[in-house]
Protein backbone atom coordinates (compact mmCIF):
# COMPACT_ATOMS: atom_id res chain seq x y z
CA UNK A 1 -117.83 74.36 -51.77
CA UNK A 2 -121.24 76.17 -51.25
CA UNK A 3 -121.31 79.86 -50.77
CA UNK A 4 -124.39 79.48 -48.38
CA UNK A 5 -123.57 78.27 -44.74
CA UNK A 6 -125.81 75.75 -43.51
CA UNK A 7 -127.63 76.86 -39.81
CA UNK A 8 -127.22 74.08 -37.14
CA UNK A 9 -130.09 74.71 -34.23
CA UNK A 10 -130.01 72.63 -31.14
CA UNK A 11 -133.13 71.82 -29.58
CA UNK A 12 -132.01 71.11 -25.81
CA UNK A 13 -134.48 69.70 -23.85
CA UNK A 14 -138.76 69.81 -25.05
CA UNK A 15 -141.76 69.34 -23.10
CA UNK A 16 -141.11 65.44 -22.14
CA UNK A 17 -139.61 65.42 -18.75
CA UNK A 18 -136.79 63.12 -17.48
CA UNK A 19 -138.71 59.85 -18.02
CA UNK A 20 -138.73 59.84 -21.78
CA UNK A 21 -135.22 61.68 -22.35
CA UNK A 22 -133.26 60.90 -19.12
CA UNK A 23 -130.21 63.17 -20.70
CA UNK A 24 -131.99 66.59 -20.90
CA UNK A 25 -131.40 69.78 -19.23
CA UNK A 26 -134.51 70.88 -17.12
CA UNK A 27 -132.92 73.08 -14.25
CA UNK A 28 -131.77 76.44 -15.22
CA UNK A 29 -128.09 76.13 -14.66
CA UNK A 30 -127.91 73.19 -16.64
CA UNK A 31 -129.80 74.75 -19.72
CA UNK A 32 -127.30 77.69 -19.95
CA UNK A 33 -124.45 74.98 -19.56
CA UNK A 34 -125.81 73.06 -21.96
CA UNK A 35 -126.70 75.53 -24.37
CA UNK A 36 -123.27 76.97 -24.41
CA UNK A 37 -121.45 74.18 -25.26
CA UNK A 38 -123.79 73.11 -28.21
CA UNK A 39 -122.53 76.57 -29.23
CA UNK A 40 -119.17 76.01 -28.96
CA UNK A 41 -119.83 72.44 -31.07
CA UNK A 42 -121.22 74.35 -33.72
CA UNK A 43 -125.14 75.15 -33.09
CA UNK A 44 -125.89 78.90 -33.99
CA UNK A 45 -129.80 78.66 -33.13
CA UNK A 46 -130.30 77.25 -29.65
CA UNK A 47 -134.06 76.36 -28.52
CA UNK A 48 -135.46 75.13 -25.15
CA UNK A 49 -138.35 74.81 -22.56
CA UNK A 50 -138.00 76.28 -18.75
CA UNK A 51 -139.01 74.12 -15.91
CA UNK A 52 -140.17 74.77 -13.18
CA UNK A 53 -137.53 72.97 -11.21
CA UNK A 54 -139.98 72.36 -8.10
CA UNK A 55 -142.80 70.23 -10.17
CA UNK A 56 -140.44 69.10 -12.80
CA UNK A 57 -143.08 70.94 -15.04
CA UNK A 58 -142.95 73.31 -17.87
CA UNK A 59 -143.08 76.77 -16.83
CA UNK A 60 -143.55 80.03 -19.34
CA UNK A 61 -142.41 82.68 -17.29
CA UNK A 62 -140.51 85.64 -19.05
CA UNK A 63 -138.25 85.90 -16.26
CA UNK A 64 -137.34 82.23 -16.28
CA UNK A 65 -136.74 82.46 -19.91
CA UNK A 66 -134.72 85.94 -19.70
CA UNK A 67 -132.27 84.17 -16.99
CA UNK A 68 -131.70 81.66 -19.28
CA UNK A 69 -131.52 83.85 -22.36
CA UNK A 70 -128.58 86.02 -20.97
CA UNK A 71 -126.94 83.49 -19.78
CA UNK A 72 -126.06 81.69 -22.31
CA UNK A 73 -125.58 85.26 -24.59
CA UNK A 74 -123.47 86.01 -21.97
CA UNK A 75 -120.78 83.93 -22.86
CA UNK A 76 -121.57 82.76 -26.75
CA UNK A 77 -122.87 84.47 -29.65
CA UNK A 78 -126.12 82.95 -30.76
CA UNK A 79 -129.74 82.92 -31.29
CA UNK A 80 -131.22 81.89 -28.53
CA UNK A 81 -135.33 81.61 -27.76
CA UNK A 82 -138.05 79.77 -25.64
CA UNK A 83 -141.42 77.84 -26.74
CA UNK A 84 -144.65 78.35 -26.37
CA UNK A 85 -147.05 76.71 -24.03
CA UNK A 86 -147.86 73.36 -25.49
CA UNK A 87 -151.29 74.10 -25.23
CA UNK A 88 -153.57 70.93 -25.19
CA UNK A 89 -151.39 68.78 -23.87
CA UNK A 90 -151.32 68.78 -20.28
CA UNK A 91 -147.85 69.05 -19.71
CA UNK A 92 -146.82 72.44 -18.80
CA UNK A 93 -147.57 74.15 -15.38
CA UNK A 94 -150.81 75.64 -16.49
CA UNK A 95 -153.29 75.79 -19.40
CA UNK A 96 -153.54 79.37 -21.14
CA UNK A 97 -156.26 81.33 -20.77
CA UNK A 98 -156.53 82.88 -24.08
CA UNK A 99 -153.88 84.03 -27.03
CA UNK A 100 -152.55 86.87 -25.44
CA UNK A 101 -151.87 84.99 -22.49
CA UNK A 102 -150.52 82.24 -24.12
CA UNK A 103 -147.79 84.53 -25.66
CA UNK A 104 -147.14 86.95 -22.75
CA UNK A 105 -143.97 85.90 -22.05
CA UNK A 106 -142.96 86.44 -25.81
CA UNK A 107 -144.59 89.64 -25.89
CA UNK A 108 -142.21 90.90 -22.61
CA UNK A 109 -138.93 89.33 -23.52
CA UNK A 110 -139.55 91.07 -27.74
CA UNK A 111 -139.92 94.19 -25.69
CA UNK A 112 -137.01 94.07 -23.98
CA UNK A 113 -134.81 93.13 -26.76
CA UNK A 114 -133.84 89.86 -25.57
CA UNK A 115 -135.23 87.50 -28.13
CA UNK A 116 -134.66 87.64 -32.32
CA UNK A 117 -136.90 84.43 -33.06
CA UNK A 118 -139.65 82.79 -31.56
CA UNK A 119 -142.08 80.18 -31.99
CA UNK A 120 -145.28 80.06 -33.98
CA UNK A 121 -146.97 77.40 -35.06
CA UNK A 122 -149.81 77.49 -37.58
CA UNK A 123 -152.16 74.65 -37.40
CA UNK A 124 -153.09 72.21 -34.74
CA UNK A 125 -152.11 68.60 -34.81
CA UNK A 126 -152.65 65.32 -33.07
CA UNK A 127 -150.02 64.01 -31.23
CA UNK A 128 -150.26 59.99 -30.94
CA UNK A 129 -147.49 57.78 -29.81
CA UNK A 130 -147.58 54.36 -31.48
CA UNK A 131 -146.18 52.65 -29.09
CA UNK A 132 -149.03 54.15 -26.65
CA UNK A 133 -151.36 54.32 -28.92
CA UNK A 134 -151.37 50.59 -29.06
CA UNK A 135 -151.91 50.66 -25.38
CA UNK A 136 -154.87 52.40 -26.06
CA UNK A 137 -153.65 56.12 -24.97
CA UNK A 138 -155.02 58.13 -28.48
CA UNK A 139 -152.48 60.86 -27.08
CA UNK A 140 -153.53 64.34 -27.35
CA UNK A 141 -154.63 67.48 -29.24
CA UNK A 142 -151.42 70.51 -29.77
CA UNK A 143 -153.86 73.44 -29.97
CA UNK A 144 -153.12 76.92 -32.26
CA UNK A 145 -156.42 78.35 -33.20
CA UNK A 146 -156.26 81.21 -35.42
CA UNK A 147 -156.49 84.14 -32.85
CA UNK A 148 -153.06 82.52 -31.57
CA UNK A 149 -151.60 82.22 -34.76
CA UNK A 150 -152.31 85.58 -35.45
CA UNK A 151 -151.80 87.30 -31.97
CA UNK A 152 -148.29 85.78 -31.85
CA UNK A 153 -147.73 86.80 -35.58
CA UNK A 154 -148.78 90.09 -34.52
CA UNK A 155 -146.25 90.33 -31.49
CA UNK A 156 -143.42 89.10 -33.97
CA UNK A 157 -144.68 92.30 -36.21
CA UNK A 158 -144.51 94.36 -33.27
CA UNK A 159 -140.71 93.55 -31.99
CA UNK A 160 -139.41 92.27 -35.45
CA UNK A 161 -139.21 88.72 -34.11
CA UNK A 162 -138.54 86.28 -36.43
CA UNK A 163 -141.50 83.31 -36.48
CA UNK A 164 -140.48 79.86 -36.28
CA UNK A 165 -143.36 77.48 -37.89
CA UNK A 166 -143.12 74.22 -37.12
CA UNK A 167 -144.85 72.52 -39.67
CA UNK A 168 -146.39 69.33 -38.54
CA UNK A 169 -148.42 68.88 -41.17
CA UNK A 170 -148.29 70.09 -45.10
CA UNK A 171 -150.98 72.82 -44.40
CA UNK A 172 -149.42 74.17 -41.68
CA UNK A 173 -147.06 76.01 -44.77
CA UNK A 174 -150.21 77.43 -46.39
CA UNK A 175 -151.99 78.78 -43.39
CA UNK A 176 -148.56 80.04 -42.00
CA UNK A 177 -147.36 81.71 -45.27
CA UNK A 178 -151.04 83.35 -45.86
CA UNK A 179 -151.50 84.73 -42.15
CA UNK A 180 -147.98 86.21 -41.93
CA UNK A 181 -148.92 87.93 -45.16
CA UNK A 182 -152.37 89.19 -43.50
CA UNK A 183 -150.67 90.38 -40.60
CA UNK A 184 -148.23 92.83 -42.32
CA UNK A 185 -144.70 93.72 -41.71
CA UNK A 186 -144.08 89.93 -40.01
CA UNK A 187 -140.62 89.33 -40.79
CA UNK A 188 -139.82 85.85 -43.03
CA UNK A 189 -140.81 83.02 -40.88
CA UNK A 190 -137.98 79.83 -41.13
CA UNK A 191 -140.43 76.78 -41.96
CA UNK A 192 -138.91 73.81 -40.15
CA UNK A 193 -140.65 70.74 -41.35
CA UNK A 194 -141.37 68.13 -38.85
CA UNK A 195 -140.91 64.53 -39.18
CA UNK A 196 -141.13 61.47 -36.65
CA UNK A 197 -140.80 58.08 -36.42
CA UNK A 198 -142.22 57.61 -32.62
CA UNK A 199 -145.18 59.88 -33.25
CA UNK A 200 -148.04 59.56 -36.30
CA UNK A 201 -148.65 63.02 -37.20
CA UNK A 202 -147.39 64.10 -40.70
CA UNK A 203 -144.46 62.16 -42.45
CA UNK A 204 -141.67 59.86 -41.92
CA UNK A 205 -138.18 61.19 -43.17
CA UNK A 206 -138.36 59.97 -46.03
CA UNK A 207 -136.75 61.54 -49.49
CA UNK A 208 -140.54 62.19 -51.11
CA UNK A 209 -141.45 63.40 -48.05
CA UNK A 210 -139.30 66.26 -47.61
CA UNK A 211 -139.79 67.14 -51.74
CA UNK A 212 -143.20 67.65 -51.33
CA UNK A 213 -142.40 69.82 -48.11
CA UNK A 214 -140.14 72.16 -50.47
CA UNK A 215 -142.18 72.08 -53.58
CA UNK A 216 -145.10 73.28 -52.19
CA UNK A 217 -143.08 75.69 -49.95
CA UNK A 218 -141.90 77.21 -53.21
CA UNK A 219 -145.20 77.82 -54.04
CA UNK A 220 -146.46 79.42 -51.06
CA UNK A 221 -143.33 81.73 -49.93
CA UNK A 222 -140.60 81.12 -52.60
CA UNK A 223 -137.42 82.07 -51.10
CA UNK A 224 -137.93 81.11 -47.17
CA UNK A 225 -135.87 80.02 -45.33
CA UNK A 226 -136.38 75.89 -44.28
CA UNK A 227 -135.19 73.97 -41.95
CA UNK A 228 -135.67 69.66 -41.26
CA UNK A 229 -136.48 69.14 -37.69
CA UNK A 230 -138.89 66.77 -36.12
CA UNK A 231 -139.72 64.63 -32.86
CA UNK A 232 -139.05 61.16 -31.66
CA UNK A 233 -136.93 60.96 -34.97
CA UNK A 234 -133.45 60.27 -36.53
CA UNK A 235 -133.13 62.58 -39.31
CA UNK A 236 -130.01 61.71 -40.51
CA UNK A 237 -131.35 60.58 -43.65
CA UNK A 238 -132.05 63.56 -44.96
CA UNK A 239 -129.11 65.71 -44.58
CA UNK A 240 -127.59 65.37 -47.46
CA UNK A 241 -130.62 66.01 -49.35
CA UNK A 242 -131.49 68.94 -47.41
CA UNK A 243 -127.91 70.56 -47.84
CA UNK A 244 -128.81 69.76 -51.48
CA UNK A 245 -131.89 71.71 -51.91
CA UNK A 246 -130.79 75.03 -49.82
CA UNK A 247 -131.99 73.92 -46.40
CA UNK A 248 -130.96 74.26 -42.75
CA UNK A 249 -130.77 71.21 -39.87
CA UNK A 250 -131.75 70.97 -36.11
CA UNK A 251 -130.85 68.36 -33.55
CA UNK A 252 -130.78 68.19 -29.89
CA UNK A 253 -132.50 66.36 -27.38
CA UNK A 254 -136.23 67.39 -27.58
CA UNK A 255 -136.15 66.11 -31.23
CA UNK A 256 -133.77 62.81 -30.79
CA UNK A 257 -135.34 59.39 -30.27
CA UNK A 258 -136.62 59.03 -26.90
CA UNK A 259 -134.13 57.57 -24.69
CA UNK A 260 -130.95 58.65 -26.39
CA UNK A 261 -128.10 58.39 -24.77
CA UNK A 262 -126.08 60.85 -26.78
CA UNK A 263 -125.51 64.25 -25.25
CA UNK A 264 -127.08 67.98 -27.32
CA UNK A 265 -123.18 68.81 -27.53
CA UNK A 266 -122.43 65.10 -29.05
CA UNK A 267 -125.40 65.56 -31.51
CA UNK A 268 -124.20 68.81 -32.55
CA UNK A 269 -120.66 68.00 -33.42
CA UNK A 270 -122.27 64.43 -35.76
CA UNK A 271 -124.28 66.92 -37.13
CA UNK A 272 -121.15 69.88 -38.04
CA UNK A 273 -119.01 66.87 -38.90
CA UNK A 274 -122.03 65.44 -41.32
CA UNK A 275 -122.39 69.34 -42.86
CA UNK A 276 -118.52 69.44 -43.52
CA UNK A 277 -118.47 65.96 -45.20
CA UNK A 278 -120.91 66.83 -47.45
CA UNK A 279 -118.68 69.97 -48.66
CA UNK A 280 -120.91 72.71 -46.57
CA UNK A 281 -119.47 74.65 -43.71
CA UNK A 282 -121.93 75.42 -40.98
CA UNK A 283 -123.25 79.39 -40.27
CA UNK A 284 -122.55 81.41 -37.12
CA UNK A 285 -125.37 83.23 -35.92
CA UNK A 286 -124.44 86.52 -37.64
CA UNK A 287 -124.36 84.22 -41.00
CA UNK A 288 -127.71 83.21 -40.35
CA UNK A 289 -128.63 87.53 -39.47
CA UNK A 290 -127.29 88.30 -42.43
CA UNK A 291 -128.54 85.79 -44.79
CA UNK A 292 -132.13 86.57 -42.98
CA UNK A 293 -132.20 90.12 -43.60
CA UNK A 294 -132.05 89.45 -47.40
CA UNK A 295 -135.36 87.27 -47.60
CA UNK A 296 -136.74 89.93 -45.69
CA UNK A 297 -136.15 92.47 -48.32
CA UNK A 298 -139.15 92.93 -51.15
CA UNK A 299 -136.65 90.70 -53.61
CA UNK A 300 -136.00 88.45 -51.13
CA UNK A 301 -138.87 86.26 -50.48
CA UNK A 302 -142.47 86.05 -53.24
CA UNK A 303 -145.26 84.81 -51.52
CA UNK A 304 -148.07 83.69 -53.63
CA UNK A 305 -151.98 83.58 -53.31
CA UNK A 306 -153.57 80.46 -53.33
C-alpha cells in the first residue's frame, strides 16, 4: 500500500451549457447539492463555474461564487474554488476588461478567506472541436496574456492561494513554473495536465503523452504536485500510470465526454473504486493541506532555470 493518498477533484459543471452536457449543475442550489455529494463519494477538491441562472450564461461574480463556496463547506470538508472567465471565448456573461478585472472576483473571495486554490492558467491555447471543426467552425482563442498570468499569480501571493495551471499545452509548465518563481512567495502551483479526445489542442491520453508531461515537469519544478485532467476526454487510461508516477486524478462533468450520461457523484465513486483497486487509498482534503504545505517548504519543491 502507498503511503501517499491520491487527491480525487471533481470538476462539476464547465463553461458548456446544458446542450453539450445535459447532466450538469448550472443553478446554484444544484451546484452545492452536487458538490456535496461528490464529497461524500470521495472528491476532496471540488471545482465549478456560476451561472447566471437568468441567461443560462457564465457569470464571475464573487458573491455568486461565495454562496456557493459556503454552501457546500457548510456541510463537507473540502477544497472548494471557482474559474476564471474563459476569456476569448464568448461564453461567459461578459468579456474582461483587463487582468485585474478578469480576477476580481478571486481577488475578493482570497480576501475574505473563503478560497485555498484557484485557477491560473499560463499560456493561451486554441480550442477546436473536430467534430466542428469539420463543419468549418475553427473554434476559438482561450486568452492568458502575461499581465494575467502574472496579476493572478500575484493575487495568489497576496492571500496564499494555491494556483491551479491547467496545462494545455507542454509550455504552459515552463512559463507557469518560471512566472510563479518571478512573482515571489506564490505558493506551489498543482500542474494538472490536460488531455482530450473531442478537442485538438495538446495530447491525447496516451502513456508517452503523460511521460513527457512529468519528465519535463521534473525539470522545471521537481517536486510539484500533478494532477491528469482534461476536456471532452475519458482518462481512464491513465490512472494507473498516474498513481504509478506520484500523481493526482480529476473527473466530473466539465471534463467527461460530452453527452455523458453518468452523474459527478457516479464518476467520483469509478474513480475512488479505480484508486483502491490499484492499492492507493484516496486523500481527504486535510491530506491534500498537509501534503501541500511540504512542497511549499524550501526542501520541498526545486525549481530550475531554463
Amino acid at each position: 500500500m502507498c503511503a501517499q493518498k491520491t487527491w480525487i477533484e471533481v470538476a462539476l459543471n464547465g463553461p458548456w451549457g446544458p446542450d453539450l452536457q445535459p447532466g450538469a449543475p448550472w443553478a446554484v442550489d444544484a451546484i452545492v447539492r452536487e458538490g456535496i455529494e461528490a464529497a461524500h463519494a470521495g472528491a476532496a477538491i471540488v471545482h465549478f463555474h456560476a451561472y447566471d441562472e437568468t441567461t443560462g450564461r457564465q457569470k464571475d461574480d464573487w458573491q455568486l461564487y461565495a454562496r456557493i463556496i459556503e454552501g457546500i463547506r457548510s456541510k463537507v470538508d473540502v477544497i472548494a474554488y471557482p474559474t476564471i472567465p474563459l476569456a476569448g471565448s464568448g461564453l461567459g456573461s461578459y468579456e474582461p476588461s483587463g487582468a485585474a478585472d478578469r480576477y476580481r472576483h478571486v481577488d475578493e473571495l482570497g480576501g475574505r478567506g473563503l478560497i485555498e486554490w484557484a485557477v491560473c492558467d499560463p499560456g493561451t491555447v486554441n480550442f477546436t472541436r473536430y467534430d466542428r471543426l469539420r463543419q468549418g467552425d475553427n473554434g476559438f482563442v482561450y486568452h492568458n496574456p502575461g499581465d494575467h498570468i502574472r496579476e493572478g499569480l500575484r493575487i495568489a501571493a497576496a492571500h496564499g492561494i494555491r494556483p491551479s495551471f491547467a496545462i494545455y499545452e507542454p509550455g504552459f509548465t515552463r512559463l507557469g513554473a518560471a512566472l510563479a518563481k518571478a512573482v515571489g512567495n506564490v505558493p506551489t502551483p498543482l500542474y494538472r495536465f490536460m488531455f482530450s479526445d473531442e478537442f485538438a489542442f495538446g495530447f491525447p491520453p496516451r502513456a508517452y503523452a503523460l511521460d513527457a508531461h512529468v519528465t519535463l515537469l521534473s525539470e522545471v519544478a521537481a517536486g510539484a504536485p500533478w494532477m491528469v485532467a482534461g476536456l471532452g476526454v475519458n482518462i481512464e487510461p491513465l490512472i494507473e500510470m498516474a498513481l504509478e508516477k506520484g500523481g493526482h486524478l480529476r473527473t466530473g462533468l466539465e471534463d467527461a465526454p460530452f453527452g455523458t450520461g453518468e452523474t459527478n457523484s457516479q464518476l467520483v465513486t469509478k474513480m475512488v473504486r479505480r484508486v483502491r483497486e490499484s492499492g492507493h487509498q484516496p486523500g481527504t482534503a486535510g491530506d491534500v493541506r498537509q501534503a501541500l504545505k511540504r512542497t511549499d517548504t524550501p526542501s520541498g519543491i526545486r525549481e530550475v532555470d531554463t
